[in-house]
N, C-alpha and C. Protein backbone atom coordinates (compact mmCIF):
# COMPACT_ATOMS: atom_id res chain seq x y z
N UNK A 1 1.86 -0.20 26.60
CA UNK A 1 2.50 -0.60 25.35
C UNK A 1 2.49 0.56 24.37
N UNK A 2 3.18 0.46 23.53
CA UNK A 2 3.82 1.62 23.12
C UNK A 2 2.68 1.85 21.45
N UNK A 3 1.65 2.90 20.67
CA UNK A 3 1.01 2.64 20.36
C UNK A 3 1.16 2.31 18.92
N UNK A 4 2.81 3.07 18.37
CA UNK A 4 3.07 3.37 17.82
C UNK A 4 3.72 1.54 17.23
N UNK A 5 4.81 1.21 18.11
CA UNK A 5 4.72 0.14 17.86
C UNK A 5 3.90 -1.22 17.31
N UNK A 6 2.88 -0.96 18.21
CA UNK A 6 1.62 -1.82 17.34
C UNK A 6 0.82 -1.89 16.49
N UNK A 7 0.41 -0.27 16.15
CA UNK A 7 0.79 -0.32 14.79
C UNK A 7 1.46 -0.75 13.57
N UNK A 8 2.44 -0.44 14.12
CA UNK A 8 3.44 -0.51 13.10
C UNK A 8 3.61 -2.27 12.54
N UNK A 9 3.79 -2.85 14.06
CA UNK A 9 3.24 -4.18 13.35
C UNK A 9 2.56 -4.82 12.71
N UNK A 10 1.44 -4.32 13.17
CA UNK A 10 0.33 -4.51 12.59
C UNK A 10 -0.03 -4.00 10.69
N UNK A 11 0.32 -2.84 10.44
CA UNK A 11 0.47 -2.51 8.90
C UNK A 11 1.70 -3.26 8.23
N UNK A 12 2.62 -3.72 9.03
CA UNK A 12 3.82 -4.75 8.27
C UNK A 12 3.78 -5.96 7.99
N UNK A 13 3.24 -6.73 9.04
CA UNK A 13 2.55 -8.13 9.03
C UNK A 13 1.60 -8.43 7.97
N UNK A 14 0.80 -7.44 7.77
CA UNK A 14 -0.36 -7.70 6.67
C UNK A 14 0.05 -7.12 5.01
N UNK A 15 0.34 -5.67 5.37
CA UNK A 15 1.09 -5.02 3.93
C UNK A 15 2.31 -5.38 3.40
N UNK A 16 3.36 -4.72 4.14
CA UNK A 16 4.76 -4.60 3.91
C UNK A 16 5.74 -5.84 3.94
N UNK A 17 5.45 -6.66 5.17
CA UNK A 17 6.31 -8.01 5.18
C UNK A 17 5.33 -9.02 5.20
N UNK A 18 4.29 -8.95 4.71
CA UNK A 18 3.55 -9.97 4.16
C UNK A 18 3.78 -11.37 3.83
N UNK A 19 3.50 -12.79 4.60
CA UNK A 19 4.14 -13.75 4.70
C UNK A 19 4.27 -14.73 3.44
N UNK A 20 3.20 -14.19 2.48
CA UNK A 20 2.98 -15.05 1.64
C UNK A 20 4.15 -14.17 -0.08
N UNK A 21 3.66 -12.58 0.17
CA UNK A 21 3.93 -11.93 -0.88
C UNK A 21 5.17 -11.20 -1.11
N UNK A 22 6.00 -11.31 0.59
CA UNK A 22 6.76 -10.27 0.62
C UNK A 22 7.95 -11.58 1.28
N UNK A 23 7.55 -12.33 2.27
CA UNK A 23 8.91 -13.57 2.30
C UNK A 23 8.45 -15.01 1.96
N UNK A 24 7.40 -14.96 0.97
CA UNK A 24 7.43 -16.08 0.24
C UNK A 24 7.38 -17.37 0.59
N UNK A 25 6.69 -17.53 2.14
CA UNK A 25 6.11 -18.66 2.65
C UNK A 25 4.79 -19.12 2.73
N UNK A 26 4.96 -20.08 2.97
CA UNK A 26 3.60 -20.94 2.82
C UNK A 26 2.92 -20.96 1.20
N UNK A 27 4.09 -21.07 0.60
CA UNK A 27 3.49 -20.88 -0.79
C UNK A 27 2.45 -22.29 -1.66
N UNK A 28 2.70 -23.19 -1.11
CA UNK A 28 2.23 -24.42 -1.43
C UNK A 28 0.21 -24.37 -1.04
N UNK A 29 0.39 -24.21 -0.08
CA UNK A 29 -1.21 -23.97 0.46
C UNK A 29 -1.47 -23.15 -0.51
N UNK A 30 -0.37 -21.61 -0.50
CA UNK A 30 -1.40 -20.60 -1.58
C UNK A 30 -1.82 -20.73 -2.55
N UNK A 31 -0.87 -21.77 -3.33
CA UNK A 31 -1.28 -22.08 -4.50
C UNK A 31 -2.17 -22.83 -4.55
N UNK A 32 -2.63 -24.25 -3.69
CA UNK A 32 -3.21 -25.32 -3.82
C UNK A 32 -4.53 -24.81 -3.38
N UNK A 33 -4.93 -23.97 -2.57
CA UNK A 33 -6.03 -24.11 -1.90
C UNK A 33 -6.84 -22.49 -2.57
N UNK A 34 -5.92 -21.89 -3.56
CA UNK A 34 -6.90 -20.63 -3.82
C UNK A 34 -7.20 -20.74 -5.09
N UNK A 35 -7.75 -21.76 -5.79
CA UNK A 35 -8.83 -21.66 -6.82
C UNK A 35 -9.90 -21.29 -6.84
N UNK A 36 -10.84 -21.75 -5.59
CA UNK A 36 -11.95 -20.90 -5.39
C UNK A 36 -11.94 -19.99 -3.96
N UNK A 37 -12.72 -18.95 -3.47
CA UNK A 37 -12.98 -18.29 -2.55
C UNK A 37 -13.05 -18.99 -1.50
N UNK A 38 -14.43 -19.91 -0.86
CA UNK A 38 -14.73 -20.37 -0.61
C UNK A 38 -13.37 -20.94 0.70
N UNK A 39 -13.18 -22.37 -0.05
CA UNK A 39 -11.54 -22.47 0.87
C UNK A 39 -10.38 -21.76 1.18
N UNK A 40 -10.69 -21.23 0.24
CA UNK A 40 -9.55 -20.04 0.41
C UNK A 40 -9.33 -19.19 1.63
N UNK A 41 -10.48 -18.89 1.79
CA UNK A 41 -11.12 -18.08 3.19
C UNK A 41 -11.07 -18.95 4.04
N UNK A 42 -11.64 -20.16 4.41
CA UNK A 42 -11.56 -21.09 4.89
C UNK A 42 -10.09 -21.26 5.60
N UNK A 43 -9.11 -21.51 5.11
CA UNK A 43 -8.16 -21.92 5.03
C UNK A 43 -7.03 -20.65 5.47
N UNK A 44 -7.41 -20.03 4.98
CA UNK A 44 -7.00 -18.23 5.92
C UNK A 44 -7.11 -18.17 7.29
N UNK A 45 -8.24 -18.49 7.97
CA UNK A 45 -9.22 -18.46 8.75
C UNK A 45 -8.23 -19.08 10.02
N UNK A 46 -8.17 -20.62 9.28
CA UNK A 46 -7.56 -21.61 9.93
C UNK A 46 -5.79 -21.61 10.36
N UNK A 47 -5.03 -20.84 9.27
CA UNK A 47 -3.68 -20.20 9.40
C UNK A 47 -3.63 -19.37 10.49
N UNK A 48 -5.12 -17.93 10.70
CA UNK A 48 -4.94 -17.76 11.48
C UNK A 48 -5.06 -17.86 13.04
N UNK A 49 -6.06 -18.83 13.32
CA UNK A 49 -5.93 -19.34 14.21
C UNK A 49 -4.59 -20.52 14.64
N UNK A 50 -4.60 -21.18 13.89
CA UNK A 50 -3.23 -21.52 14.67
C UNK A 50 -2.16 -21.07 14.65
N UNK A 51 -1.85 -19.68 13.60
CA UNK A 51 -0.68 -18.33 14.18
C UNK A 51 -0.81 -17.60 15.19
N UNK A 52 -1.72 -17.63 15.96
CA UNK A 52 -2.09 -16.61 16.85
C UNK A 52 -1.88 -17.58 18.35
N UNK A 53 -2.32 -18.62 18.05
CA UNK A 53 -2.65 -19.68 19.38
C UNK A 53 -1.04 -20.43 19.53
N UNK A 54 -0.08 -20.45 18.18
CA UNK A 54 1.09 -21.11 18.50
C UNK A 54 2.09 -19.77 19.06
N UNK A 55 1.52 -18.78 18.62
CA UNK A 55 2.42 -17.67 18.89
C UNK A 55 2.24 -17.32 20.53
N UNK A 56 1.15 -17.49 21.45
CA UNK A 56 1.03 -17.91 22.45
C UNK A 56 1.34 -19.10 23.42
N UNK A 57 1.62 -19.85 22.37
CA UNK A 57 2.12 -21.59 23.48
C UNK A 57 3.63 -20.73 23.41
N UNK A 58 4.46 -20.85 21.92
CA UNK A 58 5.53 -20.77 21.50
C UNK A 58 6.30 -19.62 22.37
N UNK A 59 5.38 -18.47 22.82
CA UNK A 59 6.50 -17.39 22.92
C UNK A 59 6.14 -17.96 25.23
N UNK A 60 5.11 -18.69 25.44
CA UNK A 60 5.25 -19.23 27.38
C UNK A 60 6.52 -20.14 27.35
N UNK A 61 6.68 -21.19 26.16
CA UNK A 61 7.67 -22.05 26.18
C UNK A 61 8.93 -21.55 25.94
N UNK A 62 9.40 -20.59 25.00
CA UNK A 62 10.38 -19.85 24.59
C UNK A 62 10.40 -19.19 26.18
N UNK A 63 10.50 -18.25 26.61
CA UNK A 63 10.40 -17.69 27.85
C UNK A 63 10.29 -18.14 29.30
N UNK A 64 9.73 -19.61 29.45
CA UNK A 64 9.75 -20.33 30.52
C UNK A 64 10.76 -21.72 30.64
N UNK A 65 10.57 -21.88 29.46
CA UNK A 65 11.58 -23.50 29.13
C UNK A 65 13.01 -23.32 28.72
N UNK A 66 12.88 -22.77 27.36
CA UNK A 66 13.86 -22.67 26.72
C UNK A 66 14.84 -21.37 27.35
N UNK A 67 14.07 -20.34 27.01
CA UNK A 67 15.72 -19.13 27.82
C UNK A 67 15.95 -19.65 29.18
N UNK A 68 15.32 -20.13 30.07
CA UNK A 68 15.98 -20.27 31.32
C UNK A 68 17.17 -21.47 31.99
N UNK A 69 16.30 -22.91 30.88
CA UNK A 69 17.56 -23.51 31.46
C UNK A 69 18.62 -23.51 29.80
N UNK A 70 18.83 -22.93 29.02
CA UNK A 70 19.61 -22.73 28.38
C UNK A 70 19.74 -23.57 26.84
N UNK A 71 18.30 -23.55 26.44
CA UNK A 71 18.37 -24.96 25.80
C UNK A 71 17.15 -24.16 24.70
N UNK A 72 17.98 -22.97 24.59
CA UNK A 72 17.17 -22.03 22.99
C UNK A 72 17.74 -23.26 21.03
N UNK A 73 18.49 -23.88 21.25
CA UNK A 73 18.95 -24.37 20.55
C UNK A 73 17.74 -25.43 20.10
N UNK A 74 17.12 -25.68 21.09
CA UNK A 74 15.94 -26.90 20.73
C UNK A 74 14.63 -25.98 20.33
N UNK A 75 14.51 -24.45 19.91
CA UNK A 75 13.65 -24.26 19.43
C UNK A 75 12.83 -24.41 18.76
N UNK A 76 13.29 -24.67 17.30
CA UNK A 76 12.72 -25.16 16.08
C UNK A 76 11.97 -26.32 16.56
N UNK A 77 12.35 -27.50 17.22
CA UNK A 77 11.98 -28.42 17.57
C UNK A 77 10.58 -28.63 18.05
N UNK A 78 10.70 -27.59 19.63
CA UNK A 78 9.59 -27.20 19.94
C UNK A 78 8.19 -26.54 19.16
N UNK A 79 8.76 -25.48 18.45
CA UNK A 79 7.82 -25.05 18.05
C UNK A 79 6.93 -26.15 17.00
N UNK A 80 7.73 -26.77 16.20
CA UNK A 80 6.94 -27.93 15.15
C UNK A 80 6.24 -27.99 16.00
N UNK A 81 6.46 -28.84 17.14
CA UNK A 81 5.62 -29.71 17.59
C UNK A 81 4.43 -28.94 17.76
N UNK A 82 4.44 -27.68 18.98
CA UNK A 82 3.32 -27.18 19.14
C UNK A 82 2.21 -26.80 17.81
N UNK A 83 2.96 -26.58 16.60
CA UNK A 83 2.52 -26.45 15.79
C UNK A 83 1.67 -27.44 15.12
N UNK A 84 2.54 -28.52 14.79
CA UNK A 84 1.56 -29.73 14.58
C UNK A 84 0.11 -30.19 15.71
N UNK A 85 0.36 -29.93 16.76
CA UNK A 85 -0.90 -30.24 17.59
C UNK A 85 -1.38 -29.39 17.60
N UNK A 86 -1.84 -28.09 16.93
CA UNK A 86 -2.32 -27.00 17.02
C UNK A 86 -3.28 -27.43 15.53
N UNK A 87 -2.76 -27.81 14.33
CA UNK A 87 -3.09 -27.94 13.32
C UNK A 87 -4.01 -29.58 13.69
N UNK A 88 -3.68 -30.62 14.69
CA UNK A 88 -4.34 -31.61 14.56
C UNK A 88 -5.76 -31.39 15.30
N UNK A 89 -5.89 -30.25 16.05
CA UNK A 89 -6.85 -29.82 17.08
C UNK A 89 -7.62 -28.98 15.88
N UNK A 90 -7.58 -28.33 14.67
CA UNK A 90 -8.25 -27.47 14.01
C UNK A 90 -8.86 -28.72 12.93
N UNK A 91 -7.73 -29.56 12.65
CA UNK A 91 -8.36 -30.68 11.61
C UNK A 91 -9.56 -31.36 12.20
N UNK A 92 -9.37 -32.14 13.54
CA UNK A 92 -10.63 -32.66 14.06
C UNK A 92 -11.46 -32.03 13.87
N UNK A 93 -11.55 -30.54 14.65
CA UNK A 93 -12.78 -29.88 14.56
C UNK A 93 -13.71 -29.75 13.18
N UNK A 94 -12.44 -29.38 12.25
CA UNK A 94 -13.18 -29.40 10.96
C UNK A 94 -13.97 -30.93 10.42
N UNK A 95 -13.56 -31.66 10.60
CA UNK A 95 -14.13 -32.82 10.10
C UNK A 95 -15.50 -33.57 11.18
N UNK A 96 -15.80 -32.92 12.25
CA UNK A 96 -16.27 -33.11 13.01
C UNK A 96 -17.79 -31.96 12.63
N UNK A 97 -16.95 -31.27 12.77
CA UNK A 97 -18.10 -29.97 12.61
C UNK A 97 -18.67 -29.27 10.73
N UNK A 98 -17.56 -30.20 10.33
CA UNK A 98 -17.77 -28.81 8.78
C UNK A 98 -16.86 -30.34 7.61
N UNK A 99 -17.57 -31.22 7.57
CA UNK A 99 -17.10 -32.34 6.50
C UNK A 99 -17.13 -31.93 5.02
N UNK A 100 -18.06 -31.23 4.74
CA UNK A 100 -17.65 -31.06 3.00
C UNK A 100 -16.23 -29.85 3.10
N UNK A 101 -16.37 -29.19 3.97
CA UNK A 101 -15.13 -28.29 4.00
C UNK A 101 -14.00 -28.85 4.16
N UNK A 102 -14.12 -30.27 5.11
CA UNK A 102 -12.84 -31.10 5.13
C UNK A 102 -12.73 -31.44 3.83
N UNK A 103 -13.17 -31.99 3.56
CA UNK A 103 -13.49 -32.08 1.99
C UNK A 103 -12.38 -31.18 1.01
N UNK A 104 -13.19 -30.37 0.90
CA UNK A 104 -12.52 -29.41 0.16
C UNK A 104 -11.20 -28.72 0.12
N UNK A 105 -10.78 -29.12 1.58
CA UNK A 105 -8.96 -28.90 1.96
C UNK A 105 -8.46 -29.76 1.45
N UNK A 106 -8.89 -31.33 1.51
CA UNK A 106 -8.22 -31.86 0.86
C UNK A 106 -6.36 -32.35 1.85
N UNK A 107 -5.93 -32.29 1.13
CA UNK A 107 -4.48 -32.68 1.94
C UNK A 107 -3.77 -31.29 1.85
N UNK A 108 -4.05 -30.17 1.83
CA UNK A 108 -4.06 -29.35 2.53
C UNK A 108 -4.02 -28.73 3.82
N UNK A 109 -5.12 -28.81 4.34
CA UNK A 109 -5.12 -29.08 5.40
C UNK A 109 -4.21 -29.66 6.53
N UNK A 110 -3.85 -30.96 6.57
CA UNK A 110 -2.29 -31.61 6.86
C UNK A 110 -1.67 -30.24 6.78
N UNK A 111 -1.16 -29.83 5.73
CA UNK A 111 -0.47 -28.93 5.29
C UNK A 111 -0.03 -27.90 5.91
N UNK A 112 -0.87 -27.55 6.74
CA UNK A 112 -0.43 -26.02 7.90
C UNK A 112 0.41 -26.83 8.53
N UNK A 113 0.70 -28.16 8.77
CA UNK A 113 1.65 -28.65 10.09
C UNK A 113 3.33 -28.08 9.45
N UNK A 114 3.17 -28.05 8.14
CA UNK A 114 4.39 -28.33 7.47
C UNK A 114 4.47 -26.83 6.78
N UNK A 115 3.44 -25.80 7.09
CA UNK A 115 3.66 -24.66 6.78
C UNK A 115 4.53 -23.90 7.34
N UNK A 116 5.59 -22.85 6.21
CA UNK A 116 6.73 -22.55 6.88
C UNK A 116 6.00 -21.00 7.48
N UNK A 117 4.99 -20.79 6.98
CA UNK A 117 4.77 -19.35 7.32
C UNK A 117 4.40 -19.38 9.04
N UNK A 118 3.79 -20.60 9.31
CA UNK A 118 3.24 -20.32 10.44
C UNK A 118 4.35 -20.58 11.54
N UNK A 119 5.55 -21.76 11.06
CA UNK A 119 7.13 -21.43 12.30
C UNK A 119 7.68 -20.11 11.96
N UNK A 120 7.22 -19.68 10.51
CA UNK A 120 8.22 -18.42 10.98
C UNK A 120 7.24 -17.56 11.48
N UNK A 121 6.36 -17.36 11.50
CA UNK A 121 5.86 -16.24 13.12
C UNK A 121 6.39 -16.54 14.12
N UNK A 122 6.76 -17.60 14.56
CA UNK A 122 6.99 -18.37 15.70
C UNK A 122 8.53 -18.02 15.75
N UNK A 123 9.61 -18.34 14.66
CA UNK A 123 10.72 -17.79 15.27
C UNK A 123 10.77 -16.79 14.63
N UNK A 124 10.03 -15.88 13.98
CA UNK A 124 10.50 -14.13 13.93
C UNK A 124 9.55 -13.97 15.49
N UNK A 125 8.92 -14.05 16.36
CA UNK A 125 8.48 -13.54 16.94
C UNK A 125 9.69 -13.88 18.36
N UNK A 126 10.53 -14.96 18.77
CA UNK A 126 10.93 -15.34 19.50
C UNK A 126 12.76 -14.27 19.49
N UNK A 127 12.76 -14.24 17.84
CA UNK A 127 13.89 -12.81 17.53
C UNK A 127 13.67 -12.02 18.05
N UNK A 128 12.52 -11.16 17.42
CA UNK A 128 12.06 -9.86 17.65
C UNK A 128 11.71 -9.29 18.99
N UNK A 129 11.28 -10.26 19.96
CA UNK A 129 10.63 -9.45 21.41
C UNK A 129 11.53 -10.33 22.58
N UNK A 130 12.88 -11.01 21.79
CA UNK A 130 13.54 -11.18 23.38
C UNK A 130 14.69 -10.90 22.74
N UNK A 131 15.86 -10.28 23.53
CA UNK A 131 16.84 -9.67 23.50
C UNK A 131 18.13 -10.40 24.12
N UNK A 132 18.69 -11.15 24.10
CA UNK A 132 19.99 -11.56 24.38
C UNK A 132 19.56 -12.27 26.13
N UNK A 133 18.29 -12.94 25.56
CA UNK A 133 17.78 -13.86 27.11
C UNK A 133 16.76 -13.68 27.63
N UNK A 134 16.73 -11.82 27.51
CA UNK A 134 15.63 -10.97 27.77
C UNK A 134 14.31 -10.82 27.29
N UNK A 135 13.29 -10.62 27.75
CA UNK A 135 12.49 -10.22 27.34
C UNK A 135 12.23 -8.58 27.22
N UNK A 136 11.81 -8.16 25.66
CA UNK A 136 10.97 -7.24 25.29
C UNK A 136 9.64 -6.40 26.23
N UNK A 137 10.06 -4.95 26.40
CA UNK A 137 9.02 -4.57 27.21
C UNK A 137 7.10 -4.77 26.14
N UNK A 138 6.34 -5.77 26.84
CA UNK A 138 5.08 -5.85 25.93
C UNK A 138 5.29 -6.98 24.71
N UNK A 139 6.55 -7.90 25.10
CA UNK A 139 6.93 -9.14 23.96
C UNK A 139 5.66 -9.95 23.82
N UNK A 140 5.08 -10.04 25.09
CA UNK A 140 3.75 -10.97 25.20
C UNK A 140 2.74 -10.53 23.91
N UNK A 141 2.26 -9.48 24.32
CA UNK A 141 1.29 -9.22 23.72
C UNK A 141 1.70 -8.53 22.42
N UNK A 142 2.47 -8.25 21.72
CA UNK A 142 3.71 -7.96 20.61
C UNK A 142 3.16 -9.29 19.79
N UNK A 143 4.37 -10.57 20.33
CA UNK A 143 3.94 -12.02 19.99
C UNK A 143 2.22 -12.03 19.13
N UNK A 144 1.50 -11.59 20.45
CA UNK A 144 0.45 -12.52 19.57
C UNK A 144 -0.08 -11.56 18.82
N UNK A 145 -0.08 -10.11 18.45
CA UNK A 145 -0.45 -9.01 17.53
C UNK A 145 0.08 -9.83 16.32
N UNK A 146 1.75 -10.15 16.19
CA UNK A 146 1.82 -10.11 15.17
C UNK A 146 1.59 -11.70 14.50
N UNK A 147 1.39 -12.43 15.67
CA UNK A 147 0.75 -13.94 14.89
C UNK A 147 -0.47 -13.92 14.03
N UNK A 148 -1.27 -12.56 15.14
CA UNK A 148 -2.84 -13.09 15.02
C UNK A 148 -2.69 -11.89 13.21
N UNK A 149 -2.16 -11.05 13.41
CA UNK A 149 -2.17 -10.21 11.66
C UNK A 149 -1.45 -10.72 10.68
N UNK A 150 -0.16 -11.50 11.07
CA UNK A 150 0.54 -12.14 10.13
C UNK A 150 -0.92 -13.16 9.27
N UNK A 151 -1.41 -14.08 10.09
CA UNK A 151 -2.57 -14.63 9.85
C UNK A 151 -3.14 -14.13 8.89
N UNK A 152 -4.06 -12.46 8.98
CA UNK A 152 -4.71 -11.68 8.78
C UNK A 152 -4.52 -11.53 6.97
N UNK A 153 -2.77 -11.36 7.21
CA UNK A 153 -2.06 -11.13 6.35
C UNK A 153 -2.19 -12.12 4.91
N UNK A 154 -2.06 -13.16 5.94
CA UNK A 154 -1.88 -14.68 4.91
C UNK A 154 -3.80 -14.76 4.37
N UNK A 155 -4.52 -14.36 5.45
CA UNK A 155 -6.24 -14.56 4.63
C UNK A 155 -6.11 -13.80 3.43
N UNK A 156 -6.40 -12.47 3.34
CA UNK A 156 -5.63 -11.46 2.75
C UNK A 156 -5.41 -11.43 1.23
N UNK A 157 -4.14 -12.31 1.40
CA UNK A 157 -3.95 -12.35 -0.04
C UNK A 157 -4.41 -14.24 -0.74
N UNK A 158 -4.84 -14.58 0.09
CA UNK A 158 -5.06 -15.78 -0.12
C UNK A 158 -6.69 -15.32 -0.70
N UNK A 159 -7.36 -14.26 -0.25
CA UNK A 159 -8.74 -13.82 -0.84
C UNK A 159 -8.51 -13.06 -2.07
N UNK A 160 -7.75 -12.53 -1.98
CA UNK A 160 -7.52 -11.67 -3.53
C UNK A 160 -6.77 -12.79 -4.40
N UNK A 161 -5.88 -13.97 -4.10
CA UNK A 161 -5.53 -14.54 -5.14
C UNK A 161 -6.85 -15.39 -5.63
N UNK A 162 -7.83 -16.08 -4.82
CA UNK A 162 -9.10 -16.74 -5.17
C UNK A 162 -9.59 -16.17 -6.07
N UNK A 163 -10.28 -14.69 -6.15
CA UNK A 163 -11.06 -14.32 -6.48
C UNK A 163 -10.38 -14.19 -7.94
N UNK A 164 -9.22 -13.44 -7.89
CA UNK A 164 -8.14 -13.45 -9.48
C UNK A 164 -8.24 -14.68 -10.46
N UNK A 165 -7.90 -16.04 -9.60
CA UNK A 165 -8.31 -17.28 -10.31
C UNK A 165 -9.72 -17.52 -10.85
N UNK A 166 -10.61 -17.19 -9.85
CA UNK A 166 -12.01 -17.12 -10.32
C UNK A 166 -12.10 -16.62 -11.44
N UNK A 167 -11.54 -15.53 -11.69
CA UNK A 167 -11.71 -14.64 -12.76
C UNK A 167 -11.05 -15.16 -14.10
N UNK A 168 -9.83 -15.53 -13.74
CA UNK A 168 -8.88 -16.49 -15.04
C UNK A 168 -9.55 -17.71 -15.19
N UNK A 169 -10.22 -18.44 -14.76
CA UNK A 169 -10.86 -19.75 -15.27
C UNK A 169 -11.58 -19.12 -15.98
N UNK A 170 -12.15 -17.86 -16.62
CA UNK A 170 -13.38 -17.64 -17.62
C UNK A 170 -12.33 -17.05 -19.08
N UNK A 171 -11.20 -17.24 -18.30
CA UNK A 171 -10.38 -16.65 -20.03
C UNK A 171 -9.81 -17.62 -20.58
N UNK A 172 -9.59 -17.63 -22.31
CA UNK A 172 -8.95 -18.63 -23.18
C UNK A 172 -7.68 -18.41 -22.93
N UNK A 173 -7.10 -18.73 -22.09
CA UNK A 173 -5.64 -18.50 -21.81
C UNK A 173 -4.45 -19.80 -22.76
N UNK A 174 -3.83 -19.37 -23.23
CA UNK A 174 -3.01 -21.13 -23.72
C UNK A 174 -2.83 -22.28 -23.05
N UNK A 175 -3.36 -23.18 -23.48
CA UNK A 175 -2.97 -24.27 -22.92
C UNK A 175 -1.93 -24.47 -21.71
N UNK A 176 -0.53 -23.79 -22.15
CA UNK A 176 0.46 -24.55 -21.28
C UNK A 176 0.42 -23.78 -20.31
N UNK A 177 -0.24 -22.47 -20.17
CA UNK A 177 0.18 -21.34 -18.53
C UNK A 177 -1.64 -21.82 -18.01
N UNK A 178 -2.28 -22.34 -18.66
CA UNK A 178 -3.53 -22.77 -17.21
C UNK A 178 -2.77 -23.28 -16.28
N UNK A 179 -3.60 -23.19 -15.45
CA UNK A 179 -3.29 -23.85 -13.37
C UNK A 179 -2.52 -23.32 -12.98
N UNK A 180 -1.31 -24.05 -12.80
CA UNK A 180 -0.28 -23.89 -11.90
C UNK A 180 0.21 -22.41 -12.20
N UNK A 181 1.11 -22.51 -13.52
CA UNK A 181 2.26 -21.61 -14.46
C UNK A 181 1.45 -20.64 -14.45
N UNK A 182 0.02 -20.15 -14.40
CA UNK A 182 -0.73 -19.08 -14.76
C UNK A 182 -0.74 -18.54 -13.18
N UNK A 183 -0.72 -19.15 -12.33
CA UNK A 183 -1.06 -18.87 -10.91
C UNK A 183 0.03 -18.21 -10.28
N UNK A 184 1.11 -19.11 -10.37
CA UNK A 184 2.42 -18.23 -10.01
C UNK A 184 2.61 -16.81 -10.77
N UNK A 185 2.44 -16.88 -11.99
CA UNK A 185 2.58 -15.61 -12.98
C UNK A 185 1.75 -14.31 -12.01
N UNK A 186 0.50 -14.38 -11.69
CA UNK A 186 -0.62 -13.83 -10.98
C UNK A 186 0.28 -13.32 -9.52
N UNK A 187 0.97 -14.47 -8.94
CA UNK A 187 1.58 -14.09 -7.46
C UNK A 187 2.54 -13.59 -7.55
N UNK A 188 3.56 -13.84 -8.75
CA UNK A 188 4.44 -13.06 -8.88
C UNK A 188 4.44 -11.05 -9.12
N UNK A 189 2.98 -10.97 -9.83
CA UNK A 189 2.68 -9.89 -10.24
C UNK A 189 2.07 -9.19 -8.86
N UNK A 190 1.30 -9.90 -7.77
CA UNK A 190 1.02 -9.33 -6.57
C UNK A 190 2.18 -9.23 -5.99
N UNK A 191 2.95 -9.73 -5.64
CA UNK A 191 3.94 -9.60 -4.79
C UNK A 191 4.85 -8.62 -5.45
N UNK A 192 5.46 -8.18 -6.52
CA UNK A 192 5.08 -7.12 -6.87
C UNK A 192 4.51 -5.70 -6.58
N UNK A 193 3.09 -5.67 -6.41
CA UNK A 193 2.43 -4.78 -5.83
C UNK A 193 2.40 -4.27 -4.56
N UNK A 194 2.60 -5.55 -3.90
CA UNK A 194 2.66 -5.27 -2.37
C UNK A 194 4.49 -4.83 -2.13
N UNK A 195 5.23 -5.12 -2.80
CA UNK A 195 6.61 -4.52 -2.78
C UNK A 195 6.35 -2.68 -2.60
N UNK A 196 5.62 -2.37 -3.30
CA UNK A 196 5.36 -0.91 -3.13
C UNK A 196 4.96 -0.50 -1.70
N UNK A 197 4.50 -1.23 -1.14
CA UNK A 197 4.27 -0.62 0.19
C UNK A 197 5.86 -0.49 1.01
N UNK A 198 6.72 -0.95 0.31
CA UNK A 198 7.79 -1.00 0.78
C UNK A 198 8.42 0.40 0.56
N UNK A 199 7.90 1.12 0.06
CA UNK A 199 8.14 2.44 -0.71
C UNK A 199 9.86 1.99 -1.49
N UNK A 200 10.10 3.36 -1.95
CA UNK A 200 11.22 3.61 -2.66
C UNK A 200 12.15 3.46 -1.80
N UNK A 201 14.02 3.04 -2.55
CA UNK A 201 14.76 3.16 -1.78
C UNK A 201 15.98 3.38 -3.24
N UNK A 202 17.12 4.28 -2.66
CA UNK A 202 17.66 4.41 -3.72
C UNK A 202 19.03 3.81 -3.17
C-alpha cells in the first residue's frame, strides 16, 4: 500500500476534511453531548468504534452484495442498517457495563444510529476506493484507515469543544448566547480554524 496515500488520509480525515468542522456532520451529538469532557470523550470513543467496524461490514457488503449483482442503488439502505446494529451492540454494552455513563448519553446515544457523520464514512468510503464496479488497489484497508481516523477526527474536536464549554460556563456571558447560541458561535469559530489547514487558495 502506497505510504503516501495513507497518510494523506489519515492527516485529512482528522485535520483538513474533518467530519464535524470541515463537512458539518454529526452536528447534533456535537452539540448535545460536549458540555462536559467526560462524555464527550466517551462518546468520541463510541463514534469511533462504530466508524471503523461499519466501515468494515459496509465496504464486504458494498463489494460482495451490492457491486456484483447490480443493486449499488440499495446502498444507503444497507448501510443504515448495518449502522443501526452496530450502534445497538455499543448501547447494550454500555448499559450493561458502564450505567452512569449510559446515563450521561442520555438520548444521545440512540443518536449515532441517526448520525450523518458515521453513513458518510460509509458512502465517502464506498466513492473513494471503488471505481466504476472496481475495486481500489488497498480499498480494504484504505476503508477502514479512514473510518477508524474520521472517528479519531470526530473525538478530536468533540474534546476541544468540551473543554472550551467547560471554560465558558465560568464566564458572565448574556443571558440570550448561554448554551446552545454560545456553542455554535465557539464551532463556528473552530471550524474556522481548522479551514486553515486547508491552506490558501486564490
Amino acid at each position: 500500500m502506497d505510504v503516501g496515500k495513507f497518510l494523506s488520509i489519515v492527516i485529512s480525515t482528522v485535520f483538513i476534511n474533518n467530519f464535524i468542522l470541515s463537512k458539518f456532520l454529526g452536528l447534533c451529538s456535537f452539540i448535545g453531548v460536549s458540555k462536559e469532557t467526560k462524555p464527550a470523550v466517551s462518546m468520541g470513543i463510541a463514534v469511533t468504534f462504530v466508524t471503523t467496524m461499519s466501515s468494515i461490514i459496509t465496504w464486504l457488503i458494498y463489494r460482495y452484495l451490492l457491486v456484483p449483482f447490480n443493486i449499488t442503488y440499495l446502498r444507503t439502505i444497507c448501510f443504515i442498517l448495518v449502522i443501526a446494529s452496530f450502534v445497538q451492540l455499543v448501547e447494550m454494552f454500555i448499559r450493561k457495563g458502564f450505567p452512569g455513563l449510559y446515563k450521561a448519553f442520555g438520548i444521545y446515544l440512540p443518536l449515532i444510529t441517526v448520525n450523518c457523520a458515521v453513513l458518510g464514512v460509509a458512502v465517502l468510503n464506498s466513492d473513494m476506493f471503488f471505481s466504476n464496479g472496481s475495486v481500489v488497489k488497498g480499498s480494504f484497508t484504505l476503508s477502514i484507515t479512514q473510518g477508524f481516523f474520521a472517528g479519531v477526527g470526530y473525538l478530536l474536536a468533540m474534546l476541544l469543544m468540551s473543554g472550551i464549554r467547560e471554560r465558558l460556563e465560568l464566564l458572565d456571558a448574556p443571558e440570550s448566547l448561554k448554551g446552545v447560541p454560545l456553542a455554535f458561535i465557539v464551532a463556528s469559530l473552530m471550524s474556522l480554524a481548522f479551514m486553515g489547514f486547508n491552506g490558501f487558495r486564490l
